[in-house]
PDB file of N, CA and C in Angstrom:
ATOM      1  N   UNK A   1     -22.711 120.363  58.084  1.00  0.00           N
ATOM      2  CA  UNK A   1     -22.655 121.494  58.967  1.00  0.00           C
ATOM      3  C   UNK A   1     -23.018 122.759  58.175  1.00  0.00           C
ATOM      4  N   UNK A   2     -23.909 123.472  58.649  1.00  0.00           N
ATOM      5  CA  UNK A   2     -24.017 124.605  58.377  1.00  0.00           C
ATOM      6  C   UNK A   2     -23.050 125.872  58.213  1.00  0.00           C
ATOM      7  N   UNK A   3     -23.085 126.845  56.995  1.00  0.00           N
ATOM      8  CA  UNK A   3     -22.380 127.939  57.242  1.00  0.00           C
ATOM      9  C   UNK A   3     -22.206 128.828  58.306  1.00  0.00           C
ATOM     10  N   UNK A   4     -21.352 129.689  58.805  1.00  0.00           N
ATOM     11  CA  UNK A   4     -21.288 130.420  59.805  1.00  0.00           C
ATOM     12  C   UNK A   4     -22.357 131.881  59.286  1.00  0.00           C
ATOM     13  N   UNK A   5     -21.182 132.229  58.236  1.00  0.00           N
ATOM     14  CA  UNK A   5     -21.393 133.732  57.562  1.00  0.00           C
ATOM     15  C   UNK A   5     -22.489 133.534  56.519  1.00  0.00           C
ATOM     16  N   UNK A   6     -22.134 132.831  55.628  1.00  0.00           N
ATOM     17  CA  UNK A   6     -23.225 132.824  54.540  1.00  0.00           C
ATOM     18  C   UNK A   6     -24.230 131.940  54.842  1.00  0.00           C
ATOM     19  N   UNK A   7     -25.920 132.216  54.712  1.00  0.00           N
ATOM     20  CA  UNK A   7     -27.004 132.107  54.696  1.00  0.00           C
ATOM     21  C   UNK A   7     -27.196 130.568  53.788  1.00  0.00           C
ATOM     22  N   UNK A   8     -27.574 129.497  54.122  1.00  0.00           N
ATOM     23  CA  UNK A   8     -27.746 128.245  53.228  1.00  0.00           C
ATOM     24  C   UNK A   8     -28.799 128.268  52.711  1.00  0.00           C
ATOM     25  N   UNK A   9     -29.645 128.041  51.278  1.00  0.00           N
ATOM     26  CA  UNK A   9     -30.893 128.003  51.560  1.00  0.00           C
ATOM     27  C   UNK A   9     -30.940 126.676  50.800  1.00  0.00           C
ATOM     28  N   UNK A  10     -32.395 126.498  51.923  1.00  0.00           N
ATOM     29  CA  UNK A  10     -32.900 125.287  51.572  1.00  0.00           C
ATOM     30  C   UNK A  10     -34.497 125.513  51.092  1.00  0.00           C
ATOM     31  N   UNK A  11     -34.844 124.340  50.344  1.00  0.00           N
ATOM     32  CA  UNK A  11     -35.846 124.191  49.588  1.00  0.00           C
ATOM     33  C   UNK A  11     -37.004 123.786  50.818  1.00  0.00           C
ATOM     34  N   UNK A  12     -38.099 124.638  50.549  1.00  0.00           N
ATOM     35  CA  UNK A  12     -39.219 124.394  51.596  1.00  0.00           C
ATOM     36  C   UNK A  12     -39.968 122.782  51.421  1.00  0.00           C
ATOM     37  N   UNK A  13     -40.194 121.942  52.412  1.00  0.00           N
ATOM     38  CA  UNK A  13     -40.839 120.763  52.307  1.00  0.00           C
ATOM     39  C   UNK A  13     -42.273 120.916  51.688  1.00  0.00           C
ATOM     40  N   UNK A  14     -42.421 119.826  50.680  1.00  0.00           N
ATOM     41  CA  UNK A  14     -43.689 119.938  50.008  1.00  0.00           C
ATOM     42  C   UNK A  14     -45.111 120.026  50.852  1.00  0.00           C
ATOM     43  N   UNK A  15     -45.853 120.426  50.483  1.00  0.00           N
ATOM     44  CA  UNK A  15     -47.152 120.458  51.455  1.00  0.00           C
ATOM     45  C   UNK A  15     -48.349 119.407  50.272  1.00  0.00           C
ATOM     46  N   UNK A  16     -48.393 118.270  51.203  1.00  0.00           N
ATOM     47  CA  UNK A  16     -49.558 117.580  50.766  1.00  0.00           C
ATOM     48  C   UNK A  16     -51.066 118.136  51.106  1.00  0.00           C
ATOM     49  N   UNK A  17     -51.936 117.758  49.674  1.00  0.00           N
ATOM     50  CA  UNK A  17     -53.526 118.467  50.316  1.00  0.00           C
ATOM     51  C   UNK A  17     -54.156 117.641  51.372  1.00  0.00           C
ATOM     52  N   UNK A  18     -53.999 116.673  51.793  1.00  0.00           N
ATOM     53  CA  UNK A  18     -54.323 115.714  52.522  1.00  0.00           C
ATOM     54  C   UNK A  18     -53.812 116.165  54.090  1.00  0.00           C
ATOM     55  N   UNK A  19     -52.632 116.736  53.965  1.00  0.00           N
ATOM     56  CA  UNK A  19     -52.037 117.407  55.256  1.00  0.00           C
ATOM     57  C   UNK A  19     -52.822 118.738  55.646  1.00  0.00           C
ATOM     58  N   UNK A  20     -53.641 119.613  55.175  1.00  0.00           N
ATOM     59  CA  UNK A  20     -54.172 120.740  54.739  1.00  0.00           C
ATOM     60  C   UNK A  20     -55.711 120.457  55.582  1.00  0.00           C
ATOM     61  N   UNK A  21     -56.411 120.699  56.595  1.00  0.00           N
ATOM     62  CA  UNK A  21     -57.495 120.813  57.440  1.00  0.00           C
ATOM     63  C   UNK A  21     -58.717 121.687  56.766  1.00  0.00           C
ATOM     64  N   UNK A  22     -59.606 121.522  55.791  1.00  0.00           N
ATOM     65  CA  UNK A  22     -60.467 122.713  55.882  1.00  0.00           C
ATOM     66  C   UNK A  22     -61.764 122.623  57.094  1.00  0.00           C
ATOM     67  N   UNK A  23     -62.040 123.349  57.464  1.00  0.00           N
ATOM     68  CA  UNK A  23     -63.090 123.786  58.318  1.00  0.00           C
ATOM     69  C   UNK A  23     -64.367 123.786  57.851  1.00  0.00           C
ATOM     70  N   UNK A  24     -65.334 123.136  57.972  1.00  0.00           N
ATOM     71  CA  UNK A  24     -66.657 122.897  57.488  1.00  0.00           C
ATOM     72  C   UNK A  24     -67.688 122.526  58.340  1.00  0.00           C
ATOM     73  N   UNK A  25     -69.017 123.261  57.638  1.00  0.00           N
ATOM     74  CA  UNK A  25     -70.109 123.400  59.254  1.00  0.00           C
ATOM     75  C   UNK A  25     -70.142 121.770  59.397  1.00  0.00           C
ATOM     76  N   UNK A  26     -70.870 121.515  60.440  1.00  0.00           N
ATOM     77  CA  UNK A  26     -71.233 119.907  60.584  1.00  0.00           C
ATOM     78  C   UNK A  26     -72.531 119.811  59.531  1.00  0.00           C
ATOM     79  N   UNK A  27     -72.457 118.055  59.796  1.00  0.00           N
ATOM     80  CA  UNK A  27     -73.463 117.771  58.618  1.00  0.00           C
ATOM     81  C   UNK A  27     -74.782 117.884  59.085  1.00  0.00           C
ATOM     82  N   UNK A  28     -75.712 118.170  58.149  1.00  0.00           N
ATOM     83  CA  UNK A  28     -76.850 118.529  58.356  1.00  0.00           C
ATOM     84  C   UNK A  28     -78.100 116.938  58.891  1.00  0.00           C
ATOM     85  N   UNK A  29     -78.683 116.922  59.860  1.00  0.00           N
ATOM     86  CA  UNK A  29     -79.213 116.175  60.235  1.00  0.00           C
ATOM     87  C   UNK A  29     -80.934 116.682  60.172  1.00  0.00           C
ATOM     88  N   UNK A  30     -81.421 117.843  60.340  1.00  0.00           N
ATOM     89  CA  UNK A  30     -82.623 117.888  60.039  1.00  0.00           C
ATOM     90  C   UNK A  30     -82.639 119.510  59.655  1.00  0.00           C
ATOM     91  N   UNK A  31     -84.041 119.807  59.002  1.00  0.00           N
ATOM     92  CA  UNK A  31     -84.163 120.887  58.986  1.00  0.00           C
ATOM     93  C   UNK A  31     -83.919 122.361  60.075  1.00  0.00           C
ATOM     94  N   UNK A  32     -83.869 121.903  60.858  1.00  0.00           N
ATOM     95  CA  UNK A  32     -83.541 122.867  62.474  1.00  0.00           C
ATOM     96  C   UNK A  32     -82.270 123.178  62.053  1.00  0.00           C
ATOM     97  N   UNK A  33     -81.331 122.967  61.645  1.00  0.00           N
ATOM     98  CA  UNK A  33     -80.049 122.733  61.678  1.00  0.00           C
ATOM     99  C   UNK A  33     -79.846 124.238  60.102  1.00  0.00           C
ATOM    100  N   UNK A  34     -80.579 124.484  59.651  1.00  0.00           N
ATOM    101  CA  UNK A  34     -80.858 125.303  58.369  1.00  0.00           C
ATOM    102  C   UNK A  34     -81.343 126.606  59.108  1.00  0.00           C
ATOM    103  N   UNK A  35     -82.534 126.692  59.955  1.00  0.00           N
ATOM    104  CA  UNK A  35     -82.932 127.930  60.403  1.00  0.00           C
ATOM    105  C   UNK A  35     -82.311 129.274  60.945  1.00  0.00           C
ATOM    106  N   UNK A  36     -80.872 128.901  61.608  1.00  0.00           N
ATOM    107  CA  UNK A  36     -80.161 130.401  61.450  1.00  0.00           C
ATOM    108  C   UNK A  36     -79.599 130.594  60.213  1.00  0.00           C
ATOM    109  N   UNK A  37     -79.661 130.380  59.089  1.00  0.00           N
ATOM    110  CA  UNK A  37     -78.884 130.887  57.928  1.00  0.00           C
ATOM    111  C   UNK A  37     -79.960 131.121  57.200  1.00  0.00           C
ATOM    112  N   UNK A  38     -81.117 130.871  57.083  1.00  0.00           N
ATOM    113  CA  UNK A  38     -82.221 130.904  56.022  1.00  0.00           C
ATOM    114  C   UNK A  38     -82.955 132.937  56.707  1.00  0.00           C
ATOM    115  N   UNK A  39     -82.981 133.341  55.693  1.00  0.00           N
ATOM    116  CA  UNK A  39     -83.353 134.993  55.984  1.00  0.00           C
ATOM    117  C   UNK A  39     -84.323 135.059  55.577  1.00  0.00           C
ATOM    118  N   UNK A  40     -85.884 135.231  55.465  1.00  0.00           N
ATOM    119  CA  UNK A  40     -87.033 135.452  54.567  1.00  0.00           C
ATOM    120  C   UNK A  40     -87.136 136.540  54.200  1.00  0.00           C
ATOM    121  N   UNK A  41     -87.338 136.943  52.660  1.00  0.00           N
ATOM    122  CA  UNK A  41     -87.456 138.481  52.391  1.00  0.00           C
ATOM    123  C   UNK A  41     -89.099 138.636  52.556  1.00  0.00           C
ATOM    124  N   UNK A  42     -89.397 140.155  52.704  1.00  0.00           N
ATOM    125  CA  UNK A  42     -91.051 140.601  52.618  1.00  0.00           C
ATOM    126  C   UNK A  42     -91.015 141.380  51.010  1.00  0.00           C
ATOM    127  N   UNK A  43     -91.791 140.857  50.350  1.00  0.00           N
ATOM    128  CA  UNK A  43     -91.696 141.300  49.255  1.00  0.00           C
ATOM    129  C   UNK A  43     -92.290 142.600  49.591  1.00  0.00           C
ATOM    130  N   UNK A  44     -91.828 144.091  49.182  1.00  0.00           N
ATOM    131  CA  UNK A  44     -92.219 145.512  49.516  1.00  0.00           C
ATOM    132  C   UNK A  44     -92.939 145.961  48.064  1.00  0.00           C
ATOM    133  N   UNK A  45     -93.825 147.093  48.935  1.00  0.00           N
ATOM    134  CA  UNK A  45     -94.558 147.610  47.159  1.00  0.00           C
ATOM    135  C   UNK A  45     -93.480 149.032  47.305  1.00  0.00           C
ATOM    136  N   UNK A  46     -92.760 149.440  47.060  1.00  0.00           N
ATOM    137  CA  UNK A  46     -91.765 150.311  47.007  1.00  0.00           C
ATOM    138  C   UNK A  46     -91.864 150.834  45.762  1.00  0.00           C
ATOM    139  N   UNK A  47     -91.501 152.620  45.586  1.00  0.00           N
ATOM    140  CA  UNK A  47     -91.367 153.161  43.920  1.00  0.00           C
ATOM    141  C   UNK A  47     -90.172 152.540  43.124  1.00  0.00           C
ATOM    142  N   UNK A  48     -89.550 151.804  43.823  1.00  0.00           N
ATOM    143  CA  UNK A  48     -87.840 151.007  42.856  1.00  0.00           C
ATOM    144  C   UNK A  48     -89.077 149.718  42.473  1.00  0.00           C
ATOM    145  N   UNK A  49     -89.233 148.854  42.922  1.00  0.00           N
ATOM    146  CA  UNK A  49     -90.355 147.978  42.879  1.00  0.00           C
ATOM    147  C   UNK A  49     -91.168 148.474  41.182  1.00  0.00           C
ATOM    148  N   UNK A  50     -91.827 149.693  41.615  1.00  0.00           N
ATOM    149  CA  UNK A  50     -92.861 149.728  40.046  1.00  0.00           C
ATOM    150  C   UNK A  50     -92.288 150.246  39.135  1.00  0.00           C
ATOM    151  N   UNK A  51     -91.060 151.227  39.238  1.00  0.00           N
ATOM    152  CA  UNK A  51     -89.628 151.502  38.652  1.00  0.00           C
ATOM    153  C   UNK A  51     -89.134 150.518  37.542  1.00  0.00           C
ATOM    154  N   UNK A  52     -89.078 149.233  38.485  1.00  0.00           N
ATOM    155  CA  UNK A  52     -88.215 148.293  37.575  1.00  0.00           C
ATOM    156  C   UNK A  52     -89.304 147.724  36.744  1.00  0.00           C
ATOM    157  N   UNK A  53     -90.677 147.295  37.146  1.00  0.00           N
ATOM    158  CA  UNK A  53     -91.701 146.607  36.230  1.00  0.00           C
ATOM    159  C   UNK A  53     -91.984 147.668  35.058  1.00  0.00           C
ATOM    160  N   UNK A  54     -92.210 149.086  35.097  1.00  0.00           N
ATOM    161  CA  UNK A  54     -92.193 149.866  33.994  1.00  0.00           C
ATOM    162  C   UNK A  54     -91.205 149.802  33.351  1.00  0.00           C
ATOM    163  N   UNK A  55     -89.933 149.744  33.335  1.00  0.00           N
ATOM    164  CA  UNK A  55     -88.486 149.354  32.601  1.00  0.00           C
ATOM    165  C   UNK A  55     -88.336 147.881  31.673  1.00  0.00           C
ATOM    166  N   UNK A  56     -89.429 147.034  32.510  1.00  0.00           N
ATOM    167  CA  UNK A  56     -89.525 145.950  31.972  1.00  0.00           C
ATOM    168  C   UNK A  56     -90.671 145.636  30.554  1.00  0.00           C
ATOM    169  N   UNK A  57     -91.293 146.795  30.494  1.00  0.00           N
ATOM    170  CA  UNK A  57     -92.293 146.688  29.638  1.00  0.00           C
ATOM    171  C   UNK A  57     -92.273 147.048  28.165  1.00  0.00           C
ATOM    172  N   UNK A  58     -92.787 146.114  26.916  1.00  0.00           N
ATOM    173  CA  UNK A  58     -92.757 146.450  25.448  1.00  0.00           C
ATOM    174  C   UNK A  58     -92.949 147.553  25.234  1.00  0.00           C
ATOM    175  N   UNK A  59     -92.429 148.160  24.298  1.00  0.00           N
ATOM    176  CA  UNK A  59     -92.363 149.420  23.466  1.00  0.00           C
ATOM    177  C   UNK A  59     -91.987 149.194  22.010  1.00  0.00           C
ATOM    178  N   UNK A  60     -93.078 149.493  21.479  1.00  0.00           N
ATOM    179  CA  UNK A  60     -92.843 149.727  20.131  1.00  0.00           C
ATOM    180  C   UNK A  60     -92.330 150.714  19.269  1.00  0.00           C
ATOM    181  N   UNK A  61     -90.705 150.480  18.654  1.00  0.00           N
ATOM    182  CA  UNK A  61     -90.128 151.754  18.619  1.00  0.00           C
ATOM    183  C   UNK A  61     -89.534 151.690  16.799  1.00  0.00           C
ATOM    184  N   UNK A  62     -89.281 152.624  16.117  1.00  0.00           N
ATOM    185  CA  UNK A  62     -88.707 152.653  15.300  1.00  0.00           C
ATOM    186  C   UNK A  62     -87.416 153.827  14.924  1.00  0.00           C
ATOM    187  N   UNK A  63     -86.418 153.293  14.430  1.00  0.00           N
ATOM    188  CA  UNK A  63     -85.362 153.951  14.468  1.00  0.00           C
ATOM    189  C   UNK A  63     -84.905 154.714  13.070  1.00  0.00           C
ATOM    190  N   UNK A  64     -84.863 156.129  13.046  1.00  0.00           N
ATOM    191  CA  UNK A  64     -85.121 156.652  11.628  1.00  0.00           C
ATOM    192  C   UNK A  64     -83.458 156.896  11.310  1.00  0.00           C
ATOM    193  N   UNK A  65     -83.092 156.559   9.918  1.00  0.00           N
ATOM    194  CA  UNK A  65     -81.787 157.079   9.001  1.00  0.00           C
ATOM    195  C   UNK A  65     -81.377 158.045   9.552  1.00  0.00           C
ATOM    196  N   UNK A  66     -79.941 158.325   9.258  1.00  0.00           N
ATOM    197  CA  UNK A  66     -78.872 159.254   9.593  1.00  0.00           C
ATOM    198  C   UNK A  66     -79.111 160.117   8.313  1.00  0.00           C
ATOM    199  N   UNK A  67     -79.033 161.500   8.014  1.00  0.00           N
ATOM    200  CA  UNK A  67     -78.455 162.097   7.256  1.00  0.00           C
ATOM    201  C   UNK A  67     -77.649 162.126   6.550  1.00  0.00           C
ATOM    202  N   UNK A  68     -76.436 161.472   7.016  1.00  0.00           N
ATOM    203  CA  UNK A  68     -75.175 161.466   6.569  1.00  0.00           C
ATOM    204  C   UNK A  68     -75.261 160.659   5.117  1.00  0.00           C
ATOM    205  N   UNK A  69     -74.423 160.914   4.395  1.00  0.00           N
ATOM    206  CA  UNK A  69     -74.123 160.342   3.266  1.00  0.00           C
ATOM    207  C   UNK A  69     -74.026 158.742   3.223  1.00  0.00           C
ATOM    208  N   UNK A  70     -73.153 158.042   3.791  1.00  0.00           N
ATOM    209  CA  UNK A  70     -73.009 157.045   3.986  1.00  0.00           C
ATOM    210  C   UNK A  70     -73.259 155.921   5.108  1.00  0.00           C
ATOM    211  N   UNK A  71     -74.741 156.642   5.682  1.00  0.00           N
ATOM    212  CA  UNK A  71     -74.823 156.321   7.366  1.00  0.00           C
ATOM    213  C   UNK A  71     -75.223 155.011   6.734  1.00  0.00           C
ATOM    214  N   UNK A  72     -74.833 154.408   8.226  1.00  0.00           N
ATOM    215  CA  UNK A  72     -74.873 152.707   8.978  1.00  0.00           C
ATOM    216  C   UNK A  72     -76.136 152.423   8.911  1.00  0.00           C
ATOM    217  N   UNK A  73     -76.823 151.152   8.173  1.00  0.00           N
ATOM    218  CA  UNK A  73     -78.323 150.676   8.332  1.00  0.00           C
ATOM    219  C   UNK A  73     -78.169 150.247   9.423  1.00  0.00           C
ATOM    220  N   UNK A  74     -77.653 150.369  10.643  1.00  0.00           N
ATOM    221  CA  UNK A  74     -77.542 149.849  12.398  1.00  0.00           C
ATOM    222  C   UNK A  74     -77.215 150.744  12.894  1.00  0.00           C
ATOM    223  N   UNK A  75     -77.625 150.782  14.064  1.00  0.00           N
ATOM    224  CA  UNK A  75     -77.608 151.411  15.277  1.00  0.00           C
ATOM    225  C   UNK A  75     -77.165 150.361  16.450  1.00  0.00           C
ATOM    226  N   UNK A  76     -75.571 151.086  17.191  1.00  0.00           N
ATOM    227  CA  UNK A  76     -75.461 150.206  18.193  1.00  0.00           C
ATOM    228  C   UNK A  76     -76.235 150.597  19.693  1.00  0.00           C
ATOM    229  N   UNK A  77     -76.911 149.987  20.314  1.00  0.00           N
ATOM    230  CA  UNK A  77     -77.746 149.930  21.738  1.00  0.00           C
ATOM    231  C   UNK A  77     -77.248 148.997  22.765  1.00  0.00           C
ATOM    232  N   UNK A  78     -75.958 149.513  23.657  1.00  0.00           N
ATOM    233  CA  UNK A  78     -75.555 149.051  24.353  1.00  0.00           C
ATOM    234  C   UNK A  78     -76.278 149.506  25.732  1.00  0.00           C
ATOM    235  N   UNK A  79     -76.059 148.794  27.214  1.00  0.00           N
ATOM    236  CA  UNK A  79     -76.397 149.799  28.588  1.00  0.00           C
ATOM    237  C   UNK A  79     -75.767 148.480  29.139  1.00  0.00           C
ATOM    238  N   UNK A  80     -74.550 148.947  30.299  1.00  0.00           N
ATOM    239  CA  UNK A  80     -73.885 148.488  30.950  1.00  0.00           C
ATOM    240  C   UNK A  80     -73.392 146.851  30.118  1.00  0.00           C
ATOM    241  N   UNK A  81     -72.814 146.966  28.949  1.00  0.00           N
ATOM    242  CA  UNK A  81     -72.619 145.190  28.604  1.00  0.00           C
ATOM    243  C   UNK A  81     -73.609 144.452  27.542  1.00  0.00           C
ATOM    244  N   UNK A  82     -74.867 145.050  27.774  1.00  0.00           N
ATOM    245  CA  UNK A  82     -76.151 143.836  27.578  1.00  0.00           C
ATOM    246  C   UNK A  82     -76.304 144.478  26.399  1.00  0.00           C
ATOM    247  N   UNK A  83     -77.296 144.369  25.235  1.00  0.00           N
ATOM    248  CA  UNK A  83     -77.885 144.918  24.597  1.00  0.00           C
ATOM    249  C   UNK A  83     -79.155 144.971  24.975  1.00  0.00           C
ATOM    250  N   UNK A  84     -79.985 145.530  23.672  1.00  0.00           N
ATOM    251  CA  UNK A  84     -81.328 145.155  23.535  1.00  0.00           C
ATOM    252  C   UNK A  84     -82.076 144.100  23.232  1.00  0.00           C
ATOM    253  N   UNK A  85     -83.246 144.046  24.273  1.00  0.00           N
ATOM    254  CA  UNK A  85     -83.878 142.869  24.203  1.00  0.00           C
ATOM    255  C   UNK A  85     -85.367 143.181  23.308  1.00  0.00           C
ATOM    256  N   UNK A  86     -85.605 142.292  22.034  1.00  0.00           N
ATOM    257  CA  UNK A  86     -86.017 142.455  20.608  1.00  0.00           C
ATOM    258  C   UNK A  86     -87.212 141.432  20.901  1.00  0.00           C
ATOM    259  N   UNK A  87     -88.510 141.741  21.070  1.00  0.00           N
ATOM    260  CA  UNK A  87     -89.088 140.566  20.894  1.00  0.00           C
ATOM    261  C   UNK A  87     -89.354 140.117  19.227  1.00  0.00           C
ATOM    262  N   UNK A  88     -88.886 138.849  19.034  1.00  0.00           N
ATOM    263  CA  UNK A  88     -89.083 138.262  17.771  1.00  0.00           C
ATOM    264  C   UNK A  88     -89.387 136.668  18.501  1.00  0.00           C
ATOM    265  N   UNK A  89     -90.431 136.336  17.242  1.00  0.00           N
ATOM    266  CA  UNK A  89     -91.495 134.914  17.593  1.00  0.00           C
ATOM    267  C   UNK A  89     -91.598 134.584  18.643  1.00  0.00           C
ATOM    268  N   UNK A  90     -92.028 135.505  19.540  1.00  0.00           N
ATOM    269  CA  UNK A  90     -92.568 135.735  20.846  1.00  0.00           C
ATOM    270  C   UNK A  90     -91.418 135.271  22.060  1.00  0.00           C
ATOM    271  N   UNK A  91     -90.481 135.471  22.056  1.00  0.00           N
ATOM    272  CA  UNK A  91     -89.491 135.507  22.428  1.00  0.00           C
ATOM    273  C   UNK A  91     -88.801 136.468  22.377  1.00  0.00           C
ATOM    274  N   UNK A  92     -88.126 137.547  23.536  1.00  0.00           N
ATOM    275  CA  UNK A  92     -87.008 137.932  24.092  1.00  0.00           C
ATOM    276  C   UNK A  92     -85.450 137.510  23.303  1.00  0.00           C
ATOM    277  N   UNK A  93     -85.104 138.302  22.609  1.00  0.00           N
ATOM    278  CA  UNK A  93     -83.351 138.055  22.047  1.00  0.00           C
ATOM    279  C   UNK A  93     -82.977 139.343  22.130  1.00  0.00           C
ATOM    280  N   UNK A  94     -81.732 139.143  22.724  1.00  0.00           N
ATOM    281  CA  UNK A  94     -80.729 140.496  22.952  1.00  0.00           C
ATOM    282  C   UNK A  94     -79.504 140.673  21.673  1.00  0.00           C
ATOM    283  N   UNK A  95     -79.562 142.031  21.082  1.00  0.00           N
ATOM    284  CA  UNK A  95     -79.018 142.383  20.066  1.00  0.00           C
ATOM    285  C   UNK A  95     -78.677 143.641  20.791  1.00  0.00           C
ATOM    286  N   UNK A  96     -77.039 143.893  19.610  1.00  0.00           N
ATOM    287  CA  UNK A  96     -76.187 144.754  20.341  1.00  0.00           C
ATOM    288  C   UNK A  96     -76.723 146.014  19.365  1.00  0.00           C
ATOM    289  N   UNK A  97     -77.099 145.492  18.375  1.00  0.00           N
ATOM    290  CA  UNK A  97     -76.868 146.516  17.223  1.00  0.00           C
ATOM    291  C   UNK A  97     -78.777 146.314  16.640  1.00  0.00           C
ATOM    292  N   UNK A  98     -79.104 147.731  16.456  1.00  0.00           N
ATOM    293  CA  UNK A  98     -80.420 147.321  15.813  1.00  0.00           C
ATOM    294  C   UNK A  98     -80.726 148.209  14.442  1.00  0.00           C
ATOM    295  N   UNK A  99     -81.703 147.739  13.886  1.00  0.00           N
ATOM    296  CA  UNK A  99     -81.747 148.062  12.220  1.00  0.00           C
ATOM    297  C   UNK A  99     -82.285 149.521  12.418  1.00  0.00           C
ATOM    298  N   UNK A 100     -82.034 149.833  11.025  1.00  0.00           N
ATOM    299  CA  UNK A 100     -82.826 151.343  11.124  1.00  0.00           C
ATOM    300  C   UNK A 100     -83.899 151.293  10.202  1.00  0.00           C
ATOM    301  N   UNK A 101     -85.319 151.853  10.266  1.00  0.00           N
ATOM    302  CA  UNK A 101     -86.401 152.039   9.131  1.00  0.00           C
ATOM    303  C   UNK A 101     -87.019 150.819   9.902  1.00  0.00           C
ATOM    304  N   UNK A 102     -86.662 150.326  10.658  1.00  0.00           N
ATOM    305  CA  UNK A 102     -87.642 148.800  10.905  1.00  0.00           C
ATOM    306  C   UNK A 102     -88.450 149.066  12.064  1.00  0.00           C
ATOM    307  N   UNK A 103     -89.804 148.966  12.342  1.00  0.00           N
ATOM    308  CA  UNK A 103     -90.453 148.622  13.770  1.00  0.00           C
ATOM    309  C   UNK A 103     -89.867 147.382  14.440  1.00  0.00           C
ATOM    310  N   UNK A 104     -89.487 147.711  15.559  1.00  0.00           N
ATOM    311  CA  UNK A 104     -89.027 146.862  16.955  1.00  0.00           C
ATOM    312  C   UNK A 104     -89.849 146.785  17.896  1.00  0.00           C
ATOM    313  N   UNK A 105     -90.269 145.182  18.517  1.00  0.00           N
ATOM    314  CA  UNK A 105     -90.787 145.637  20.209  1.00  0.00           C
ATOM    315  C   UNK A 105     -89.742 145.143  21.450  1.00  0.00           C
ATOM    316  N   UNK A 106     -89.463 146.565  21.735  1.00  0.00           N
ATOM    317  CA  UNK A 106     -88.110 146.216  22.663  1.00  0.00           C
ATOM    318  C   UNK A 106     -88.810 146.389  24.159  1.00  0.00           C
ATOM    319  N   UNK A 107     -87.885 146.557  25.167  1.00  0.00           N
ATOM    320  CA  UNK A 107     -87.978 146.312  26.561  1.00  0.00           C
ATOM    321  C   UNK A 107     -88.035 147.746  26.708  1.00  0.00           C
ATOM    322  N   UNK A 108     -88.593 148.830  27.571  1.00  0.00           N
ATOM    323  CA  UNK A 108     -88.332 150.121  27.751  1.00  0.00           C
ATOM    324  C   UNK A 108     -86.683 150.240  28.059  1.00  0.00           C
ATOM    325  N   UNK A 109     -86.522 149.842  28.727  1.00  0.00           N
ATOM    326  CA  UNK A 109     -85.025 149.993  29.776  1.00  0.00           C
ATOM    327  C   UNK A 109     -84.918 151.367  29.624  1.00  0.00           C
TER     328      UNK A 109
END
């Protein structure tokens, strides 16, 4: 029998995943079945468009010494997270930190 005044508590019944329903589209039987979810983009010639391909392009840059007495042979080149992308043996590698006195061919960004 239950208390009158004081509150009993009881332990909630376990929940099996098997008891648990998820909701899922039906299965796909042909391509028709794809056409409202598929969106086609139009590729646009837009100024963000030639924006980003100029950002994307080599530059040959070199980075000159600090003054300072004891300056760092590196330079750190961070932008949002990433570093710089260095072409070496014709390949793209991203470095956080780059040398100083050295020619680089980096990405404009």
């Amino acid at each position: 029998m239950d208390a009158v005044n004081t509150p009993v508590r009881r332990t909630r019944r376990e929940v099996h995943v098997g008891d648990t329903k998820i909701e899922q589209k039906a299965d796909i039987e042909s391509i028709e079945d794809f056409q409202p979810d598929i969106i086609v983009a139009q590729p646009s010639q837009d100024d963000y468009v030639d924006a980003l391909a100029f950002n994307e392009e080599p530059v040959t840059i070199r980075l000159e010494p600090s003054a300072e007495k004891f300056a760092s042979p590196w330079v750190p080149c961070w932008v949002n997270g990433k570093g710089a992308e260095v072409l070496m043996n014709n390949k793209w590698v991203e470095f956080g930190y780059l040398p100083v006195s050295k020619q680089l061919t980096v990405k404009r960004k």
